[in-house]
PDB file of N, CA and C in Angstrom:
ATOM      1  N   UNK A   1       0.840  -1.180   0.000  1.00  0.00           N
ATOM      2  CA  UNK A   1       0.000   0.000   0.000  1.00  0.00           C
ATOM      3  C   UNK A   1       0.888   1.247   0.000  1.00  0.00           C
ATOM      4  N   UNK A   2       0.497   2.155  -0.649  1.00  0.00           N
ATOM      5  CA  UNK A   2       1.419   3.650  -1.033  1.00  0.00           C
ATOM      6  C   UNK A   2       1.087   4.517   0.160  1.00  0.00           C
ATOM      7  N   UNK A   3       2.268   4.568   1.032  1.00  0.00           N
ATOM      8  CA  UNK A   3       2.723   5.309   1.807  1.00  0.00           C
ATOM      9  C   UNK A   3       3.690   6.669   1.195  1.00  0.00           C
ATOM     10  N   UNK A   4       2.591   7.974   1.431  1.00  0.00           N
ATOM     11  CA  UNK A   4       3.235   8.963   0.861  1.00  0.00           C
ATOM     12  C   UNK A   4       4.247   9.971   2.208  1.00  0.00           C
ATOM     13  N   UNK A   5       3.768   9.311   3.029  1.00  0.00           N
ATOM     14  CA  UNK A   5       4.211   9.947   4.430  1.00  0.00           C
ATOM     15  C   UNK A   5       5.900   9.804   4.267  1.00  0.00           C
ATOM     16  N   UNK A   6       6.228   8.523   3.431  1.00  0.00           N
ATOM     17  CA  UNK A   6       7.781   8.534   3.144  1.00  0.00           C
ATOM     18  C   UNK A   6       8.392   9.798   2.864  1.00  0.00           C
ATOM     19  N   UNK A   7       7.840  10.543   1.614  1.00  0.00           N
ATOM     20  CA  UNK A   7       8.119  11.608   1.385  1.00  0.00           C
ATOM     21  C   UNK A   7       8.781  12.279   1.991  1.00  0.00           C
ATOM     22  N   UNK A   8       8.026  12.639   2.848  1.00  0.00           N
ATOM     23  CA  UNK A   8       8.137  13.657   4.067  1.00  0.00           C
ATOM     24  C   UNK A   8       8.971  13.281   4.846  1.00  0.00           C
ATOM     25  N   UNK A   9       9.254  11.784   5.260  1.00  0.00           N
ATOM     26  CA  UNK A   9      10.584  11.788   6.071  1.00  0.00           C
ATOM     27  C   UNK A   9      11.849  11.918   4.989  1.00  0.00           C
ATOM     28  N   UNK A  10      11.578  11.586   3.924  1.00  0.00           N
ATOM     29  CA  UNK A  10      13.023  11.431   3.106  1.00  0.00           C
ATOM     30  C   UNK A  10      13.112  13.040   3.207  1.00  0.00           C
ATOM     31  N   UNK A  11      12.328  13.950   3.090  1.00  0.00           N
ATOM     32  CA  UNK A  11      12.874  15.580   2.607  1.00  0.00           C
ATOM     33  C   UNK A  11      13.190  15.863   3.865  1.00  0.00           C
ATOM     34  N   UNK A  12      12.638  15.538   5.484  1.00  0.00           N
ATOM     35  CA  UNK A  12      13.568  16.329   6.539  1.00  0.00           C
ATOM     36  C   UNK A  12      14.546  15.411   6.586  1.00  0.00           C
ATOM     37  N   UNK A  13      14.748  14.422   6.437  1.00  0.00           N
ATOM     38  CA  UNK A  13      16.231  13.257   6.947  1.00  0.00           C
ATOM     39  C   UNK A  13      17.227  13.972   5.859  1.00  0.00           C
ATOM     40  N   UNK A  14      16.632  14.737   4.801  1.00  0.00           N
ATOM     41  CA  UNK A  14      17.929  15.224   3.830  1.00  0.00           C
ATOM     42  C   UNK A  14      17.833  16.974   3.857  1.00  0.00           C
ATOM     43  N   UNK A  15      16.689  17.184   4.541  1.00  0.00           N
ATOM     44  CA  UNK A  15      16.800  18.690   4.708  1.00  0.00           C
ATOM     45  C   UNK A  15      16.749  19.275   3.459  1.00  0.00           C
ATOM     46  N   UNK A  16      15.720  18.900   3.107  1.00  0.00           N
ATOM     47  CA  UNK A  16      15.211  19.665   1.688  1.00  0.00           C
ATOM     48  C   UNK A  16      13.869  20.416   2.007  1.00  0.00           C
ATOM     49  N   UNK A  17      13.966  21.334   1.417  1.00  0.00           N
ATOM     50  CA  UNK A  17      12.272  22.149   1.572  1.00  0.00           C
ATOM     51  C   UNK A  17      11.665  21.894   0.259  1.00  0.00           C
ATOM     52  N   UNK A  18      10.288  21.478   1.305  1.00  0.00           N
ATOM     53  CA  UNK A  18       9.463  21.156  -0.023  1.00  0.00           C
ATOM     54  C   UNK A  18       9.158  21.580  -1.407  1.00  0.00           C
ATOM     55  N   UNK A  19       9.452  23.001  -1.342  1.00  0.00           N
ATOM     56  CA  UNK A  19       9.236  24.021  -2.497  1.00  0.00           C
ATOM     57  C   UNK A  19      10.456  23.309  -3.497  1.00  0.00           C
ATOM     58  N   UNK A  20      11.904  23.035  -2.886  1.00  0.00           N
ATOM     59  CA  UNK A  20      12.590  22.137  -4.052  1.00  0.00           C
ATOM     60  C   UNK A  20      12.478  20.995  -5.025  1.00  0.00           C
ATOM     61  N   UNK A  21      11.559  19.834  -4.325  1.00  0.00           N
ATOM     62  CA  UNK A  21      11.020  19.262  -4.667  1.00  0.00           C
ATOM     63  C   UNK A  21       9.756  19.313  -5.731  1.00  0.00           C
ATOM     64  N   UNK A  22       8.685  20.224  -5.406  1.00  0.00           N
ATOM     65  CA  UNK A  22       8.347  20.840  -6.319  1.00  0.00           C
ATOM     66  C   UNK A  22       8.546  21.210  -7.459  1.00  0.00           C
ATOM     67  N   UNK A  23       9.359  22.236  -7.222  1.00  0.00           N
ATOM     68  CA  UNK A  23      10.295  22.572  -8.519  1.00  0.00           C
ATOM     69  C   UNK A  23      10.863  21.885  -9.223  1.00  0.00           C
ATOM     70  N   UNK A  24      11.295  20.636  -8.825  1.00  0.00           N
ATOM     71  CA  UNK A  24      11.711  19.352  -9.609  1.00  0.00           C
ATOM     72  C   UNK A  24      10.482  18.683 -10.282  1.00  0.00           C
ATOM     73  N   UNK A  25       9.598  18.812  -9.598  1.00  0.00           N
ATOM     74  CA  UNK A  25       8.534  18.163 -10.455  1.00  0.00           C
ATOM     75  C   UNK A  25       7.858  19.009 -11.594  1.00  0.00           C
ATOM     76  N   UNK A  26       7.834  20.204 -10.996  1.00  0.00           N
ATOM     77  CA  UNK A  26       7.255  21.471 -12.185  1.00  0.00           C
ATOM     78  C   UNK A  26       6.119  22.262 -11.603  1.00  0.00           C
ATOM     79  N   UNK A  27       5.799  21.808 -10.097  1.00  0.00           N
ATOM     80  CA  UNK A  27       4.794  22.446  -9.594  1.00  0.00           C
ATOM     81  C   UNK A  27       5.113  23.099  -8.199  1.00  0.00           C
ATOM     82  N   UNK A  28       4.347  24.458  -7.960  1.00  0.00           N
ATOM     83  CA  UNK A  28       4.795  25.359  -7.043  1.00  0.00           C
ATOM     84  C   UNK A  28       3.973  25.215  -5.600  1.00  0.00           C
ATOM     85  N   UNK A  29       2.886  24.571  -6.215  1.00  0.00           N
ATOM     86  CA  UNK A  29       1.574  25.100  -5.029  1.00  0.00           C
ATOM     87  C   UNK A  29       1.657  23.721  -3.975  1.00  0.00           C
ATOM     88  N   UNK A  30       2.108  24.097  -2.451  1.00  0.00           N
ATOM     89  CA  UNK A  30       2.082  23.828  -1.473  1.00  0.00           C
ATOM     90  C   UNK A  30       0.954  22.058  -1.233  1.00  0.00           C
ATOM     91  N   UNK A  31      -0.408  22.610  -1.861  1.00  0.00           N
ATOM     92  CA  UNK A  31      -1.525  21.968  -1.645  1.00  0.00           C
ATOM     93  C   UNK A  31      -0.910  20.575  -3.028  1.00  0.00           C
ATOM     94  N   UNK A  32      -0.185  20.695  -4.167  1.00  0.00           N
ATOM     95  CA  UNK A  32       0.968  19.746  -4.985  1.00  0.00           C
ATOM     96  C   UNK A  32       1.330  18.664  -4.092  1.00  0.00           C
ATOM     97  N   UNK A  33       2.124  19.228  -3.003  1.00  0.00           N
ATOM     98  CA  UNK A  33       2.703  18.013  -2.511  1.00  0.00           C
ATOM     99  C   UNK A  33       1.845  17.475  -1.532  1.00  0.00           C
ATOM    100  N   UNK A  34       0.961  18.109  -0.747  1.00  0.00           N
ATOM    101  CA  UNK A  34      -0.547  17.383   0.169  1.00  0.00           C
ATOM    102  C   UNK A  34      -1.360  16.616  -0.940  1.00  0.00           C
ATOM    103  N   UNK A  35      -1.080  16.761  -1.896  1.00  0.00           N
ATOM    104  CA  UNK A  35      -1.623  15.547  -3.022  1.00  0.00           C
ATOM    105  C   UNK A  35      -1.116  14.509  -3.250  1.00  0.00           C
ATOM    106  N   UNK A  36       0.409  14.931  -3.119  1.00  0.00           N
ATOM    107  CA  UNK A  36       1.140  13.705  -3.957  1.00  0.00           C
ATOM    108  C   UNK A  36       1.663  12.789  -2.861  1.00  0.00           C
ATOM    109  N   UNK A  37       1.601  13.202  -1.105  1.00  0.00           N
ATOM    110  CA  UNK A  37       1.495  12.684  -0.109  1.00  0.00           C
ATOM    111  C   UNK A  37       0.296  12.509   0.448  1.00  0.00           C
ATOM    112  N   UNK A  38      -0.445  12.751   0.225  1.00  0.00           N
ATOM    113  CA  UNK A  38      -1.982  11.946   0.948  1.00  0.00           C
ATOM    114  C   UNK A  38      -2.758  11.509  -0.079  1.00  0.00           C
ATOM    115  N   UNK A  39      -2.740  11.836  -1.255  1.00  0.00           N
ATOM    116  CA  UNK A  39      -3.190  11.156  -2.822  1.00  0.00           C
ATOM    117  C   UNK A  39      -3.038   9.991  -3.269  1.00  0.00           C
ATOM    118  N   UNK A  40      -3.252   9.386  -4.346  1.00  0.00           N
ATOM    119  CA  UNK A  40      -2.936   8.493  -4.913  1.00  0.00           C
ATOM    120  C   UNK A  40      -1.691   9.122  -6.543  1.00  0.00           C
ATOM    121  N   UNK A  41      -0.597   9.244  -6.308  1.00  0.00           N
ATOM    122  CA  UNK A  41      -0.106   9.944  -7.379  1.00  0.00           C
ATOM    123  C   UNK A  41       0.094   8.824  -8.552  1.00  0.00           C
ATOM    124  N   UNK A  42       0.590   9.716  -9.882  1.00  0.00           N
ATOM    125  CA  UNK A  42       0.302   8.577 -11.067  1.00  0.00           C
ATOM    126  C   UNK A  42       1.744   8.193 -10.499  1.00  0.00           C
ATOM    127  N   UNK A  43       2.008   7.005 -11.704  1.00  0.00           N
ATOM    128  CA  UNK A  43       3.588   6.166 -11.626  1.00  0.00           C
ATOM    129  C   UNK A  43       4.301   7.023 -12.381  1.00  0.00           C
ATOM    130  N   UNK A  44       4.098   8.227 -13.298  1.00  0.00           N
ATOM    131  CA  UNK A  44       5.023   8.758 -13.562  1.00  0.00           C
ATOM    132  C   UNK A  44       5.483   9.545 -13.110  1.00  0.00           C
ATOM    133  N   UNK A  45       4.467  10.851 -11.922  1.00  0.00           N
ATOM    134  CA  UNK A  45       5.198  11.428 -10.926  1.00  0.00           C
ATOM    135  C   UNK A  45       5.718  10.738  -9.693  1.00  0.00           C
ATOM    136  N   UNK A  46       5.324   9.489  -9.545  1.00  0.00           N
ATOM    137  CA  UNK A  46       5.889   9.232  -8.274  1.00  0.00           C
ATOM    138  C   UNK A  46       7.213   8.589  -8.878  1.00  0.00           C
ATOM    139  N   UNK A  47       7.409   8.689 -10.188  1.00  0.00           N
ATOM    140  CA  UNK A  47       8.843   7.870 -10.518  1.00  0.00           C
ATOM    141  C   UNK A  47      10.136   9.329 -10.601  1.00  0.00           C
ATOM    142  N   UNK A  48       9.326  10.401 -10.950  1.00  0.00           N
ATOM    143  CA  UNK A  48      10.471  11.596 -10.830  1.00  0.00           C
ATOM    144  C   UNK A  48      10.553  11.637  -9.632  1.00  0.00           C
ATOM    145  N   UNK A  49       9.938  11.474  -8.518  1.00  0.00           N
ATOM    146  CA  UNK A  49      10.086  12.062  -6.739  1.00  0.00           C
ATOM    147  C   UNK A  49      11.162  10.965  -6.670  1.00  0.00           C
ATOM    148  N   UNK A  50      10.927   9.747  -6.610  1.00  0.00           N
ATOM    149  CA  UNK A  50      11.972   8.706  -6.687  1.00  0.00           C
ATOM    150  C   UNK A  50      13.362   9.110  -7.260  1.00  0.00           C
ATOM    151  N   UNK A  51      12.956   9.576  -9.035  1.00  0.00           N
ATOM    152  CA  UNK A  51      14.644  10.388  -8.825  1.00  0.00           C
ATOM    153  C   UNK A  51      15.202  11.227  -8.591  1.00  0.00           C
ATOM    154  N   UNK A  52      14.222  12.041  -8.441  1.00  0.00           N
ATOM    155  CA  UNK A  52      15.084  13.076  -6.761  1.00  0.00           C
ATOM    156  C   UNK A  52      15.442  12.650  -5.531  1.00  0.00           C
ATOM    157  N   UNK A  53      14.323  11.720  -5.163  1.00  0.00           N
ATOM    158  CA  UNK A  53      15.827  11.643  -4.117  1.00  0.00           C
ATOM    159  C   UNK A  53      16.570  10.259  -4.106  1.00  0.00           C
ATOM    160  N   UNK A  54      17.278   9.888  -5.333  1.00  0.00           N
ATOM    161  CA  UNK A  54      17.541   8.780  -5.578  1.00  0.00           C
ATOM    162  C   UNK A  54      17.228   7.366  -5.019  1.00  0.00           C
ATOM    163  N   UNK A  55      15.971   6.901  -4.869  1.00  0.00           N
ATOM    164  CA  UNK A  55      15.801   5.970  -4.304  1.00  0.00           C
ATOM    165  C   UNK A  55      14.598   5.347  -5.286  1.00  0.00           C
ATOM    166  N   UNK A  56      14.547   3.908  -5.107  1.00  0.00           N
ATOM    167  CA  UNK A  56      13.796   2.904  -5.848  1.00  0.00           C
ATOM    168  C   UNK A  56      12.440   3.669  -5.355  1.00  0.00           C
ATOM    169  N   UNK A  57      11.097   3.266  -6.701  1.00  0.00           N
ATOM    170  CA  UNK A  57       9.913   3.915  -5.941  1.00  0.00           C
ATOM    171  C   UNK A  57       8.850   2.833  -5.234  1.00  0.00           C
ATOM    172  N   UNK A  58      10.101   1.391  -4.769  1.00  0.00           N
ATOM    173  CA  UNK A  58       9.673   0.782  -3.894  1.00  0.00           C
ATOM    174  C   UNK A  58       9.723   1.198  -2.618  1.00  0.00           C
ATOM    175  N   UNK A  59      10.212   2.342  -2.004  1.00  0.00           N
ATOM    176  CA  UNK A  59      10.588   2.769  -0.996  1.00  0.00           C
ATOM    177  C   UNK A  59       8.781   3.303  -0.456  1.00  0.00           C
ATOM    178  N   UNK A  60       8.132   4.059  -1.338  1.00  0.00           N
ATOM    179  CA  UNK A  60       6.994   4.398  -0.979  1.00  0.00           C
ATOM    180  C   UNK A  60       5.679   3.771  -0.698  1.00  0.00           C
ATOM    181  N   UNK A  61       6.118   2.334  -0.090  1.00  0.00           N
ATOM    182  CA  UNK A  61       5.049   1.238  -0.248  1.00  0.00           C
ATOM    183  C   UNK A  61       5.315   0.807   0.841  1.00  0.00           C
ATOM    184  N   UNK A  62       4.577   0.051   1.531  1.00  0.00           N
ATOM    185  CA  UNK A  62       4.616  -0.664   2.628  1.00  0.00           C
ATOM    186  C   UNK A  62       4.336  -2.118   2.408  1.00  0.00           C
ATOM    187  N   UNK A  63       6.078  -2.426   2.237  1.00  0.00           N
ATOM    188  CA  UNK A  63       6.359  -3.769   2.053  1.00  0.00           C
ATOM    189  C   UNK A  63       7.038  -4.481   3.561  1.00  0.00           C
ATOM    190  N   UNK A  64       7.668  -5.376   3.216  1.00  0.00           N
ATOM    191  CA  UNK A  64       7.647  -6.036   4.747  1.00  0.00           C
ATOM    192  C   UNK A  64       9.004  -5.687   4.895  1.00  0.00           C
ATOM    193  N   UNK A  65       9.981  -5.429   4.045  1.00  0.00           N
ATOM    194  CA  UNK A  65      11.428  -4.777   4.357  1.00  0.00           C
ATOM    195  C   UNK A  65      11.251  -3.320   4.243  1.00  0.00           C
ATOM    196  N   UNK A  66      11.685  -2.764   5.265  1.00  0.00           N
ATOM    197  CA  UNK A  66      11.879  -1.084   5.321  1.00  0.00           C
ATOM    198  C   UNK A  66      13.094  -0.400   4.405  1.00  0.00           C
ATOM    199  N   UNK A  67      12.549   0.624   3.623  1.00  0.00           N
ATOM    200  CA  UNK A  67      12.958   1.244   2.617  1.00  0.00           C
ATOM    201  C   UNK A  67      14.573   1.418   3.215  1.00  0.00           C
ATOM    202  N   UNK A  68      15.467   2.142   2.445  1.00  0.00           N
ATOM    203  CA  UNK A  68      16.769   2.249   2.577  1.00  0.00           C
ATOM    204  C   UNK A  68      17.474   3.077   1.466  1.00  0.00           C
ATOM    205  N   UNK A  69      17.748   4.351   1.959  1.00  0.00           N
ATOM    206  CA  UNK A  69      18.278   5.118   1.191  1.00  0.00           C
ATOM    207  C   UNK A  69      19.796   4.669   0.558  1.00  0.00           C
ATOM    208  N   UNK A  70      20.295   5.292  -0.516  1.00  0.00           N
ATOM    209  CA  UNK A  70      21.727   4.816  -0.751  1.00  0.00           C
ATOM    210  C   UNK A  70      22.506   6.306  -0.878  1.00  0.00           C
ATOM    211  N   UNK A  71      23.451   6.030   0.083  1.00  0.00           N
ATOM    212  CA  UNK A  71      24.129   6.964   0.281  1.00  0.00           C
ATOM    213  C   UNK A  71      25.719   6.850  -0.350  1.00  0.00           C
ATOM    214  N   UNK A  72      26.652   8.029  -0.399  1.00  0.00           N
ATOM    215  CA  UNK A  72      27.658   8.128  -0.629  1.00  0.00           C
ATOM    216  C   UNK A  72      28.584   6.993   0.252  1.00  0.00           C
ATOM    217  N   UNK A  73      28.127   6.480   0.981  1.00  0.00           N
ATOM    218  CA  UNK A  73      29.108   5.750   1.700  1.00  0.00           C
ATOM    219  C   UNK A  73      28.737   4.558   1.386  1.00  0.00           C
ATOM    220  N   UNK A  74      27.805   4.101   0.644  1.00  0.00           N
ATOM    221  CA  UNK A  74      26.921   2.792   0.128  1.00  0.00           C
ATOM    222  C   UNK A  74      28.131   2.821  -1.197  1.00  0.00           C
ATOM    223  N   UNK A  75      28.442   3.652  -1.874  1.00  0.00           N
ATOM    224  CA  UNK A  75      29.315   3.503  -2.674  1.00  0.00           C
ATOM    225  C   UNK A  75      30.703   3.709  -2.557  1.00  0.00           C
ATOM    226  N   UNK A  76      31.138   4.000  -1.508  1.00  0.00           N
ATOM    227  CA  UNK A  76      32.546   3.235  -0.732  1.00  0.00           C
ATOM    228  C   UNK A  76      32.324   2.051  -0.366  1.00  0.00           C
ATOM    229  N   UNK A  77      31.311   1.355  -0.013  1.00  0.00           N
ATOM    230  CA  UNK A  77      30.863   0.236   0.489  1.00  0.00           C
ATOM    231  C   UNK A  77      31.261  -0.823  -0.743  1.00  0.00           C
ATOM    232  N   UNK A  78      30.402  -0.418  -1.788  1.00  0.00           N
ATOM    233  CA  UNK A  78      30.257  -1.224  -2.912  1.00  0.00           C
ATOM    234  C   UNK A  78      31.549  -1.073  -3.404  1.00  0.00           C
ATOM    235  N   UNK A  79      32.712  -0.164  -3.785  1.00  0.00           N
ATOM    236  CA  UNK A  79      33.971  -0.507  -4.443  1.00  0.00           C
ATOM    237  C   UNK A  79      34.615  -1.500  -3.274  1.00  0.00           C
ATOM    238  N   UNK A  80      34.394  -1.683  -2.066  1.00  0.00           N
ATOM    239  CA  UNK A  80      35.035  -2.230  -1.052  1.00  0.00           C
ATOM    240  C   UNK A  80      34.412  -3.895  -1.018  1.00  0.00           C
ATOM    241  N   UNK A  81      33.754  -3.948  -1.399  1.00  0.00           N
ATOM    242  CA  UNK A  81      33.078  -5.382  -1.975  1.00  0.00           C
ATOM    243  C   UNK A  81      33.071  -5.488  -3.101  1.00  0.00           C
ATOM    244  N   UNK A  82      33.766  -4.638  -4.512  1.00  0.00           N
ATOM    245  CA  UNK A  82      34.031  -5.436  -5.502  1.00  0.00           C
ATOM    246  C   UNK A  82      35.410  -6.144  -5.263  1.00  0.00           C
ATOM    247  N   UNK A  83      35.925  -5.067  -4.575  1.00  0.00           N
ATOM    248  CA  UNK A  83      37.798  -5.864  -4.358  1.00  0.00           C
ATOM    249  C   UNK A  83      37.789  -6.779  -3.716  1.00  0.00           C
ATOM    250  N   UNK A  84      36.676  -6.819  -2.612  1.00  0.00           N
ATOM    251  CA  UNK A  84      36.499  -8.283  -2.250  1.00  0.00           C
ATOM    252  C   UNK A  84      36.508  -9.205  -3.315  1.00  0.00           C
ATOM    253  N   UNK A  85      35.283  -9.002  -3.956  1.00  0.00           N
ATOM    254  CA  UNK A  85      34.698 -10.046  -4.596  1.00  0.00           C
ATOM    255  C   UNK A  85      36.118 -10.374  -5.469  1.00  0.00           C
ATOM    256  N   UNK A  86      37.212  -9.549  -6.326  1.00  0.00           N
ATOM    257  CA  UNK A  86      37.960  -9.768  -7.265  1.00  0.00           C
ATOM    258  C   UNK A  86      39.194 -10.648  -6.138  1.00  0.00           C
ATOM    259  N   UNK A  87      38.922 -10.176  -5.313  1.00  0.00           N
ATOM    260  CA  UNK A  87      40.437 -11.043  -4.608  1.00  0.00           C
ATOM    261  C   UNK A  87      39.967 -12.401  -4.248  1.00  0.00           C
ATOM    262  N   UNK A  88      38.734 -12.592  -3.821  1.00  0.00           N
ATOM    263  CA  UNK A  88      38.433 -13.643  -4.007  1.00  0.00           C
ATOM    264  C   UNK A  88      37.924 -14.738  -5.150  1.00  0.00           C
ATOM    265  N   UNK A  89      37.998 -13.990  -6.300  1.00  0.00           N
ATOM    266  CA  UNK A  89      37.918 -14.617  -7.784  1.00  0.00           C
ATOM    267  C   UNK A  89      39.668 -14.860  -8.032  1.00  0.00           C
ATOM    268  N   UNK A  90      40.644 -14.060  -7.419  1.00  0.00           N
ATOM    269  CA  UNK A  90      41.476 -14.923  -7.811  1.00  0.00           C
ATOM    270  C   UNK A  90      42.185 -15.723  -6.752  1.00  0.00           C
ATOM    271  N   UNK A  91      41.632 -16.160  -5.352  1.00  0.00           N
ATOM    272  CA  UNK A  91      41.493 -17.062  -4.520  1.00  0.00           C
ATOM    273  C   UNK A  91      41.203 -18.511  -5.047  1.00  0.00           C
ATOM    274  N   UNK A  92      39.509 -18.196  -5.882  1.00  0.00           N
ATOM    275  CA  UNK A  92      39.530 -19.545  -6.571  1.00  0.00           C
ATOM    276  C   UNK A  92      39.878 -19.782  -7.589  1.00  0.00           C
ATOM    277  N   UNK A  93      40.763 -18.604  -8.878  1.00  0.00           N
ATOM    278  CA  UNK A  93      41.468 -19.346  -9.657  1.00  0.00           C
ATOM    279  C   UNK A  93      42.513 -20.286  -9.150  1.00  0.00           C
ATOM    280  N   UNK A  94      43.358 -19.484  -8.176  1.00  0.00           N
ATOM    281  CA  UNK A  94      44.460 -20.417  -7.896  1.00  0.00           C
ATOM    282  C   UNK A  94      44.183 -21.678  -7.072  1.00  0.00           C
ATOM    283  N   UNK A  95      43.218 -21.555  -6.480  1.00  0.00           N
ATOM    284  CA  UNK A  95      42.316 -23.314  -5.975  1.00  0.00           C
ATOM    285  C   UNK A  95      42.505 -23.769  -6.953  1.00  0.00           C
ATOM    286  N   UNK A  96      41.870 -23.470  -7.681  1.00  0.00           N
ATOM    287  CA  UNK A  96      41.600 -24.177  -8.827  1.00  0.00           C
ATOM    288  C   UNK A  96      42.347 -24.928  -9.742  1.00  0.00           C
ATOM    289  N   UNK A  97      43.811 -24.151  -9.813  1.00  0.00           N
ATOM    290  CA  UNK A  97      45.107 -24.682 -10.464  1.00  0.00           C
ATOM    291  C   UNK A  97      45.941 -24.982  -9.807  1.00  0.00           C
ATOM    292  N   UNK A  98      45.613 -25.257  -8.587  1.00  0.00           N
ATOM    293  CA  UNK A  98      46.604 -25.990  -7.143  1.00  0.00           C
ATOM    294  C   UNK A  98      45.576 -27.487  -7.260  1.00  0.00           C
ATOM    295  N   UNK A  99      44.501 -27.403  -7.691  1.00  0.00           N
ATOM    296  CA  UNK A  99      43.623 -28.915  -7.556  1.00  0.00           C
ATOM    297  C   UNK A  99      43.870 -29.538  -8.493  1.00  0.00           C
ATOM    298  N   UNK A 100      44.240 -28.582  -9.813  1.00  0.00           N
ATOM    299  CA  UNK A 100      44.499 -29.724 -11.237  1.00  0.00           C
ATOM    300  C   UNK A 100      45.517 -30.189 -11.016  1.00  0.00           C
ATOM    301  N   UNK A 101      46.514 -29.257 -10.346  1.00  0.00           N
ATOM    302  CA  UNK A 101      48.338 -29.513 -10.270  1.00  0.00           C
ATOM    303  C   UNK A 101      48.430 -31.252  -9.206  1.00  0.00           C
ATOM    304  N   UNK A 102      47.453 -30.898  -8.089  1.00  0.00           N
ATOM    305  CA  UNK A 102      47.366 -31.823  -7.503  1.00  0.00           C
ATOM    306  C   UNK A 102      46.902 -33.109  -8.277  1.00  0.00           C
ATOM    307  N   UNK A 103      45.459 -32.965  -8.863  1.00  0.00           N
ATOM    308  CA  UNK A 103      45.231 -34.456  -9.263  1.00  0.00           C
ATOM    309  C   UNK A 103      45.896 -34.726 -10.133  1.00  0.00           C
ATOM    310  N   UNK A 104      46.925 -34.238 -11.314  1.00  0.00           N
ATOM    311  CA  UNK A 104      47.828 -34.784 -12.365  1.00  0.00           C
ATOM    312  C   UNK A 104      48.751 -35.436 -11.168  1.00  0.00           C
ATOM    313  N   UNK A 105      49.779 -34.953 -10.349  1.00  0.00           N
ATOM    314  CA  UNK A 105      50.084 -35.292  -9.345  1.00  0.00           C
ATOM    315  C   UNK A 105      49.903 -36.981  -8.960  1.00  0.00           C
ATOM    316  N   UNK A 106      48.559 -36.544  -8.622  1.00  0.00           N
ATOM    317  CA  UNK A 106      48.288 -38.041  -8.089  1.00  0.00           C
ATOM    318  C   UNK A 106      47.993 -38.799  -9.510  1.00  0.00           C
ATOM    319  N   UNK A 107      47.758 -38.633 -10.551  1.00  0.00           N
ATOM    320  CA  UNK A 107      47.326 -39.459 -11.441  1.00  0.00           C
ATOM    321  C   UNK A 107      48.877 -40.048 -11.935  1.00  0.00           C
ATOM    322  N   UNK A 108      49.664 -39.347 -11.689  1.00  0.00           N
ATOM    323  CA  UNK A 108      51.182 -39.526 -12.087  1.00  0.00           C
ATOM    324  C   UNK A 108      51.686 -40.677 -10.748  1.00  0.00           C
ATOM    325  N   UNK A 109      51.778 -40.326  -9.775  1.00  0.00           N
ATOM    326  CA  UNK A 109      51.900 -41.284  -8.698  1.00  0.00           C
ATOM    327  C   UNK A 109      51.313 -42.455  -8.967  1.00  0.00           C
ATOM    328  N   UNK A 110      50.169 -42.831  -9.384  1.00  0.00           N
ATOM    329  CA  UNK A 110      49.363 -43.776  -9.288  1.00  0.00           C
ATOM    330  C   UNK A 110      49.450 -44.682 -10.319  1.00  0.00           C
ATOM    331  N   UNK A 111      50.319 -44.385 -11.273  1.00  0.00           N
ATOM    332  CA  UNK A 111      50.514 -45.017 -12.745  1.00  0.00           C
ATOM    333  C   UNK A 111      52.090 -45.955 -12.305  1.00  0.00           C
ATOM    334  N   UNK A 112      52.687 -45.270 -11.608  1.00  0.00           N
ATOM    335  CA  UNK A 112      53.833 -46.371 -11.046  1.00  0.00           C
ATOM    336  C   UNK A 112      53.656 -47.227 -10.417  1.00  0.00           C
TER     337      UNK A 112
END
């Protein structure tokens, strides 16, 4: 169910005044955003509010996981888990060519 009340916490948690928001959408009048938060708004304005304040426009629904902004540090986060992920891709290459090295190994042992 469309929870527009999100809104309203995403613009004070980022300290935006509403009139900015607005203006992103193209509309000035106060009674705009008491629409588009207590309304039913279409999917195409509620998809620009979404990219203002960069967030999925699953955030405005009341699903059973609570919304989650992505912040600048979400993307220190994420280069810090690709290098994970790459150091551990070449973790299991070299498994990988320590296991062949091994079973030739043993296939060589085992022929004498």
């Amino acid at each position: 169910m469309y929870n527009g009340n999100i809104i309203k916490q995403l613009l004070a948690e980022k300290k935006i005044q509403n009139k900015e928001l607005l203006n992103y959408l193209g509309t000035e009048a106060n009674s705009s955003l008491s629409q588009i938060v207590n309304g039913n708004p279409t999917v195409r304005r509620l998809e620009k509010v979404a990219d203002f304040f960069g967030v999925s426009m699953d955030v405005f629904f009341n699903r059973e996981k609570p919304y989650q902004t992505f912040s600048t540090n979400d993307l220190n986060n994420l280069q810090l888990f690709k290098d994970k992920i790459e150091l551990l891709e070449k973790l299991l290459e070299e498994k990988d060519k320590r296991i062949t090295l091994l079973e030739n190994l043993n296939q060589a042992l085992s022929k004498k």
